[in-house]
C-alpha atoms as a PDB file:
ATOM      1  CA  UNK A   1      81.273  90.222 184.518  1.00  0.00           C
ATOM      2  CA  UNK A   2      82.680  88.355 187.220  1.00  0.00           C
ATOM      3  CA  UNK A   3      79.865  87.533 190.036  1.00  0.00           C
ATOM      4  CA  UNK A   4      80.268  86.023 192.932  1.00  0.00           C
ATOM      5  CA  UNK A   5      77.004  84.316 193.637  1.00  0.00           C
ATOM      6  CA  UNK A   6      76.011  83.091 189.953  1.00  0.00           C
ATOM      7  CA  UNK A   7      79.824  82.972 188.725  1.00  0.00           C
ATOM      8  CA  UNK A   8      78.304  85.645 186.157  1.00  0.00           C
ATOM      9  CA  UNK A   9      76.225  88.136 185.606  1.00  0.00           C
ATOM     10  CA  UNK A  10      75.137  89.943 182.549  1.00  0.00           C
ATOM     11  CA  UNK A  11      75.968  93.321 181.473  1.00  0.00           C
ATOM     12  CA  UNK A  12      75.406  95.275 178.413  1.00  0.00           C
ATOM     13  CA  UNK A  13      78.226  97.114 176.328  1.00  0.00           C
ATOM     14  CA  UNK A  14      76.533  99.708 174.594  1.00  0.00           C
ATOM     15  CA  UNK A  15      77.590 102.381 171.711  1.00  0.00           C
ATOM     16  CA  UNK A  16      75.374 104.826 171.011  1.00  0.00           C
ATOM     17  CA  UNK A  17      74.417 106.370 167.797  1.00  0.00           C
ATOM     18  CA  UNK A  18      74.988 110.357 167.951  1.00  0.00           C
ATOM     19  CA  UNK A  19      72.429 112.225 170.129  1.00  0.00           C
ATOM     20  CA  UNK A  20      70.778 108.752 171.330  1.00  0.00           C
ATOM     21  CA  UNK A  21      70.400 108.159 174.991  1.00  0.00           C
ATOM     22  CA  UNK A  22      69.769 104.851 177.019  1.00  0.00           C
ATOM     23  CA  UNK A  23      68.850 104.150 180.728  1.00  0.00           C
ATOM     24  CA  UNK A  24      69.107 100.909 182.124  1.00  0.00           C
ATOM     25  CA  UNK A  25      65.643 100.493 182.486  1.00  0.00           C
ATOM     26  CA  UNK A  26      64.792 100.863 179.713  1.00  0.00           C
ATOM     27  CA  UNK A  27      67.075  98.162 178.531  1.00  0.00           C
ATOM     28  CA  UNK A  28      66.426  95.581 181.107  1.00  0.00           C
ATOM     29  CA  UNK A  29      62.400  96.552 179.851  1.00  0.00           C
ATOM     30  CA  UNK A  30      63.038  95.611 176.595  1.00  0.00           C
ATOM     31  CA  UNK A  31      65.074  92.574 177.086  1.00  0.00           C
ATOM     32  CA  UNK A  32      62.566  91.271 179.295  1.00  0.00           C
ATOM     33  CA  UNK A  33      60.520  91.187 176.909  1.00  0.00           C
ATOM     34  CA  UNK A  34      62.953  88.908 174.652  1.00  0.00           C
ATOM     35  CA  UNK A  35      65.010  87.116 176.838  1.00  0.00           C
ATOM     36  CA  UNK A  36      64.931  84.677 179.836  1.00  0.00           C
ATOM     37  CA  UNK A  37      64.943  86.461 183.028  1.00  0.00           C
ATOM     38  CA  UNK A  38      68.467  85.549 183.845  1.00  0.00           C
ATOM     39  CA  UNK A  39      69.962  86.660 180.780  1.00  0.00           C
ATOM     40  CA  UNK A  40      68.848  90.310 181.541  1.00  0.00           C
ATOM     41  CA  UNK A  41      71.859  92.521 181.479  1.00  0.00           C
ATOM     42  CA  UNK A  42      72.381  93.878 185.484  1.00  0.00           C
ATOM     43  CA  UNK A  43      74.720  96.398 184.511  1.00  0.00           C
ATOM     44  CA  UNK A  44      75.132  99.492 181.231  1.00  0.00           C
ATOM     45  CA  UNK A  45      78.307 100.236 180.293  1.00  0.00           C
ATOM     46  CA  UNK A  46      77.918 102.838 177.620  1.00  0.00           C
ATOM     47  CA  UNK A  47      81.673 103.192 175.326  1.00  0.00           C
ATOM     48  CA  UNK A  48      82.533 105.283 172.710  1.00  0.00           C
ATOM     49  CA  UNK A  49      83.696 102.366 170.968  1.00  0.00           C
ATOM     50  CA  UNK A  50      84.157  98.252 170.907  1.00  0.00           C
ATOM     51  CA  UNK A  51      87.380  96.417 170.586  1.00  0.00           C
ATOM     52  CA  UNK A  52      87.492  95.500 167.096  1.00  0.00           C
ATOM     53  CA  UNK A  53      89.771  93.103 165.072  1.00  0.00           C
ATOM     54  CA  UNK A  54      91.347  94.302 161.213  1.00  0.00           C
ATOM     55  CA  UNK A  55      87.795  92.730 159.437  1.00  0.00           C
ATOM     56  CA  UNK A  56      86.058  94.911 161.818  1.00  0.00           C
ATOM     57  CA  UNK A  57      84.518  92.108 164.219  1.00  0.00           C
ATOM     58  CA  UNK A  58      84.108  92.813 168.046  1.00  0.00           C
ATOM     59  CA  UNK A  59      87.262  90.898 170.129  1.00  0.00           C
ATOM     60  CA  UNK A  60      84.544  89.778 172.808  1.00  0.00           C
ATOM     61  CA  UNK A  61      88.116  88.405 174.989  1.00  0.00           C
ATOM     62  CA  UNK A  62      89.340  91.864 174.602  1.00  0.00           C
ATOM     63  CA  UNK A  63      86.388  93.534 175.744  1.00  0.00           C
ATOM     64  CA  UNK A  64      86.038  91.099 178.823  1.00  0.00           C
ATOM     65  CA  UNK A  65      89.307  91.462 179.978  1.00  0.00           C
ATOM     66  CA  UNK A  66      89.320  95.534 180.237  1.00  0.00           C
ATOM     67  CA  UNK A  67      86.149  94.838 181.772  1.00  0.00           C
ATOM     68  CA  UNK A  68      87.317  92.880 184.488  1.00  0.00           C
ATOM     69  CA  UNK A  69      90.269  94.863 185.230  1.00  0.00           C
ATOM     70  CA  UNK A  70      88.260  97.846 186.215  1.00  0.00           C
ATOM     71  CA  UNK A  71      85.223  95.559 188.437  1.00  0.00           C
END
């Protein structure tokens, strides 16, 4: 997502399997522990389902683009 200080910022897209729940949190706890501080999502957006192309892969440009229409 669009930010105005770094350029941008992280943020997780998330689909959840049925009955799971996520807080973010929780999230940023365990990408902490994986990930360099800055690439620690800021934001959860939880979706019922990803953009995806005919061979079933997620259209990333797709995804960004609804994403920035609604910041």
């Amino acid at each position: 997502m669009p930010d105005q200080r770094w350029g941008e910022k992280p943020v997780a897209v998330v689909v959840l399997g049925d009955g799971a729940t996520l807080e973010l949190p929780d999230l940023a706890e365990h990408c902490r522990a994986r990930l360099a501080g800055f690439k620690v999502p800021k934001q959860l957006i939880i979706r019922d389902s990803l953009p995806r192309n005919p061979s079933g892969k997620v259209l990333k440009r797709v995804l960004r683009t609804e994403l920035e229409s609604h910041a």
